[in-house]
C-alpha atoms as a PDB file:
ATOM      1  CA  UNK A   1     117.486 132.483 108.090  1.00  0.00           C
ATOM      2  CA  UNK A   2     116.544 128.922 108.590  1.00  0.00           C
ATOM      3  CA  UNK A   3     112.905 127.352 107.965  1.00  0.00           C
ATOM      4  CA  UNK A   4     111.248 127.138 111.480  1.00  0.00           C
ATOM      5  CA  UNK A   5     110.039 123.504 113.039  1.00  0.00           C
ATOM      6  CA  UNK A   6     106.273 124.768 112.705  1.00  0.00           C
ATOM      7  CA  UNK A   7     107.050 125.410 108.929  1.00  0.00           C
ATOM      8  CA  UNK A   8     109.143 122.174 108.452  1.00  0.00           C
ATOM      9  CA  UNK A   9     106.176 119.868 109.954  1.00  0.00           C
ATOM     10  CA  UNK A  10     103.715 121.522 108.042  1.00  0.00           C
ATOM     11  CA  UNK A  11     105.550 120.323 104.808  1.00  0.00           C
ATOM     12  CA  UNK A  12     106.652 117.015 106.000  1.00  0.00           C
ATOM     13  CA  UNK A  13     102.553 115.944 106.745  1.00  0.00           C
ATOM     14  CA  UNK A  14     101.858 117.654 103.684  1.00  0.00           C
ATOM     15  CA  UNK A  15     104.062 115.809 101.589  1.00  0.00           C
ATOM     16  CA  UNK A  16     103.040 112.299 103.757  1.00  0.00           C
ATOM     17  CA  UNK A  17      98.964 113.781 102.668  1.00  0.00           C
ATOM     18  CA  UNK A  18     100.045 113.574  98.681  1.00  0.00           C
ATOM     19  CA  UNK A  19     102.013 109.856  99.460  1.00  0.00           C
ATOM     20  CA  UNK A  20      98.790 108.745 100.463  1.00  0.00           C
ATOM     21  CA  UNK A  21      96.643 110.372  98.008  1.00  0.00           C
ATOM     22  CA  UNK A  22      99.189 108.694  95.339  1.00  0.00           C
ATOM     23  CA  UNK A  23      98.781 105.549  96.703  1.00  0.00           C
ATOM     24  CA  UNK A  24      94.986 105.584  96.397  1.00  0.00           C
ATOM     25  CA  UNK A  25      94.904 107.225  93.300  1.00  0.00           C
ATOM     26  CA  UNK A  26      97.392 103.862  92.639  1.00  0.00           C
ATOM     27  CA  UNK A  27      94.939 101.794  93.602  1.00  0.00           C
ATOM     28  CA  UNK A  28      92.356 103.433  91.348  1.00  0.00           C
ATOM     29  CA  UNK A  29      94.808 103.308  87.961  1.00  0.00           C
ATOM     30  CA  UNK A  30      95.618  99.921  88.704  1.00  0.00           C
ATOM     31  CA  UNK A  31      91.703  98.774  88.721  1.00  0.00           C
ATOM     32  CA  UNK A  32      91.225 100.729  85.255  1.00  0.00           C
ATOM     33  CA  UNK A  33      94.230  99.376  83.640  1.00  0.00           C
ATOM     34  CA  UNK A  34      93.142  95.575  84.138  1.00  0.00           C
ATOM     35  CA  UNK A  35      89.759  96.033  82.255  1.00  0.00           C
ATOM     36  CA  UNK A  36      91.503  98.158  79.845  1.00  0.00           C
ATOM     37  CA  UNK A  37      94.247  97.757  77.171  1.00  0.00           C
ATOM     38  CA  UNK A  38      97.438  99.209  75.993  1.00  0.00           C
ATOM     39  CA  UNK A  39      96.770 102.466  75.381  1.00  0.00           C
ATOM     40  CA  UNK A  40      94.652 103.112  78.339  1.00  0.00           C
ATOM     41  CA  UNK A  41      97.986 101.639  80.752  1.00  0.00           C
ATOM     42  CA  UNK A  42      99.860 103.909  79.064  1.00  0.00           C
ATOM     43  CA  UNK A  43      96.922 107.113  79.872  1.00  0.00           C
ATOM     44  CA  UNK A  44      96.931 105.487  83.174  1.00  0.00           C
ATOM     45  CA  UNK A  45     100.883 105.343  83.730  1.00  0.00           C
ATOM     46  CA  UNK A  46     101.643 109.131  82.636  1.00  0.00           C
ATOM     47  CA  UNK A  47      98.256 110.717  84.999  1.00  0.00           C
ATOM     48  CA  UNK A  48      99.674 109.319  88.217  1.00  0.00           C
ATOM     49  CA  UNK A  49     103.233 110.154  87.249  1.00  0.00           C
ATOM     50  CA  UNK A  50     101.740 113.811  86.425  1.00  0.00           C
ATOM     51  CA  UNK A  51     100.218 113.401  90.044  1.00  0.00           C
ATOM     52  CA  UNK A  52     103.157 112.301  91.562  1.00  0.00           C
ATOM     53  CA  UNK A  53     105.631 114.986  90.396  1.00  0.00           C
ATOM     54  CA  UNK A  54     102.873 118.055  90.320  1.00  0.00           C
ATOM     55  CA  UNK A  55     102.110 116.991  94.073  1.00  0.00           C
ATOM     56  CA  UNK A  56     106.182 117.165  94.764  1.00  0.00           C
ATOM     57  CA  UNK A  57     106.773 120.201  92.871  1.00  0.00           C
ATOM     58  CA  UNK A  58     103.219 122.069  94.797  1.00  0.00           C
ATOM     59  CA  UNK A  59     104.755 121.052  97.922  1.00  0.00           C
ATOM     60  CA  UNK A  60     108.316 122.155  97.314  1.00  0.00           C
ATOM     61  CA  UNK A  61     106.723 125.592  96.400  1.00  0.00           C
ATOM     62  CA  UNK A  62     104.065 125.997  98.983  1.00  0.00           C
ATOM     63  CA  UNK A  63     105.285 124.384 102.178  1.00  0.00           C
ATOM     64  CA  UNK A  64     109.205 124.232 101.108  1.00  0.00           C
ATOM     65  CA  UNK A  65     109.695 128.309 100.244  1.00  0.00           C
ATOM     66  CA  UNK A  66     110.786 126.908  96.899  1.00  0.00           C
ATOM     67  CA  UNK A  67     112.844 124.434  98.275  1.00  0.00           C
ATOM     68  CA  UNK A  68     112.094 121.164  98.886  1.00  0.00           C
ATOM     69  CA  UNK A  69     114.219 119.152 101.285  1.00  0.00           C
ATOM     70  CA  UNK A  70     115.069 115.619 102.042  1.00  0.00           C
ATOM     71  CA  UNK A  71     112.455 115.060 104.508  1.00  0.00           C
ATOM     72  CA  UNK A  72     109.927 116.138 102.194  1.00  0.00           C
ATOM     73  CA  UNK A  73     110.695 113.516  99.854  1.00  0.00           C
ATOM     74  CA  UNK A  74     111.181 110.554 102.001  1.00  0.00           C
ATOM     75  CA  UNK A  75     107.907 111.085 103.324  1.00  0.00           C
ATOM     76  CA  UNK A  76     106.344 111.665 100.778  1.00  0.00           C
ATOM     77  CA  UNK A  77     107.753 107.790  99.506  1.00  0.00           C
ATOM     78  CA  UNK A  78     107.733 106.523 102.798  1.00  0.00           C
ATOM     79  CA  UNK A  79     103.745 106.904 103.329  1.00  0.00           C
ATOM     80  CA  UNK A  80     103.161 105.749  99.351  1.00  0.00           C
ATOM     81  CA  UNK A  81     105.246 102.773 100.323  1.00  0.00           C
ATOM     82  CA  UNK A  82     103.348 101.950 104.024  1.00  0.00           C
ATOM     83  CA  UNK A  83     100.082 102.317 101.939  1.00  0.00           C
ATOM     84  CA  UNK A  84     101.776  99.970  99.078  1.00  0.00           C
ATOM     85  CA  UNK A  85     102.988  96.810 101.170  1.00  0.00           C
ATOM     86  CA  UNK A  86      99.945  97.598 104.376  1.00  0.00           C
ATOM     87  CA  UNK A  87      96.972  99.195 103.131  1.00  0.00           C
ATOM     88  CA  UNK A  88      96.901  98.510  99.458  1.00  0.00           C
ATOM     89  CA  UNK A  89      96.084  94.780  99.626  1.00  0.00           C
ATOM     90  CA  UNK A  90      93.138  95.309 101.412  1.00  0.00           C
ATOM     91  CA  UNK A  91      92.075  97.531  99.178  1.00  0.00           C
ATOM     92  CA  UNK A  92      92.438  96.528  96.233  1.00  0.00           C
ATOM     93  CA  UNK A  93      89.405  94.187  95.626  1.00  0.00           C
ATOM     94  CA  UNK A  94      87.072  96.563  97.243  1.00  0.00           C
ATOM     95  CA  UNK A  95      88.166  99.053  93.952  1.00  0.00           C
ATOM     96  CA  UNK A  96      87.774  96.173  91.953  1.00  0.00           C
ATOM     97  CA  UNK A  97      84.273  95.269  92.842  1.00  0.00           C
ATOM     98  CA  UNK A  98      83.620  98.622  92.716  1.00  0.00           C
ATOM     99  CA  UNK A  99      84.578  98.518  89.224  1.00  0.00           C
ATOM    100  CA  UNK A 100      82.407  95.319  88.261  1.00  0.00           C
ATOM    101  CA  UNK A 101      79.551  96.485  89.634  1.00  0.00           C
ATOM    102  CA  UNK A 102      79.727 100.078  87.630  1.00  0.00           C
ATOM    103  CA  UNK A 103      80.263  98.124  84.592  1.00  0.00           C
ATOM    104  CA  UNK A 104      77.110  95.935  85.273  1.00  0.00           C
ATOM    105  CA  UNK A 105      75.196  99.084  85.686  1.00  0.00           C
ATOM    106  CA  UNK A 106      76.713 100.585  82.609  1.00  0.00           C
ATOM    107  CA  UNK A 107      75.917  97.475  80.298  1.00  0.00           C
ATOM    108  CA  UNK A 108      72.257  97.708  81.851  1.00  0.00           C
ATOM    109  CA  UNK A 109      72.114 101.520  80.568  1.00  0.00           C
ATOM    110  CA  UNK A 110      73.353 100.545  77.247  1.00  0.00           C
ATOM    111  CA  UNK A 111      70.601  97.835  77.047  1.00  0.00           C
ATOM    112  CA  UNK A 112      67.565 100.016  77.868  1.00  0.00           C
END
């Protein structure tokens, strides 16, 4: 028996829900491994690949019966590249003042 339209719709937003949680969690990484240096790119580069593929595989066994399909993945890439090339850039500097201002508040903490 075939996986029923409810069922298939489920996954397919499910797996567009974990694109866009990569590409924030993107975002994030990519703030932390400018102030940082090799080794912390490197921490930064193998957590959202452990993201990426434990989000896949969660979906393929939760949503997918075990099985995940085309669909799943192109979504899945499709939303993480719409957030990429449309949402990211606007983004991006709001993490990064983000990040300045923690480590202003952090250097302040150290001093007292």
């Amino acid at each position: 028996m075939g996986v029923t339209i409810g069922a298939q719709t489920i996954s397919i937003a499910a797996s567009a829900l974990c694109g866009l949680l990569a590409g924030l969690l993107y975002d994030l990484l990519r703030v932390v491994r400018r102030g940082g240096g090799r080794a912390l790119g490197v921490i930064c580069d193998l957590v959202f690949c452990l993201f990426c593929t434990g989000a896949m595989f969660l979906t393929g066994m939760v949503f997918c019966g075990g099985r995940p399909g085309f669909w799943e993945s192109f979504s899945f890439l499709a939303v993480f590249g719409l957030y990429f090339f449309g949402v990211s850039p606007s983004i991006t500097p709001f993490f990064g003042n983000c990040r300045e201002k923690c480590a202003v508040f952090l250097k302040k903490q150290r001093e007292k």
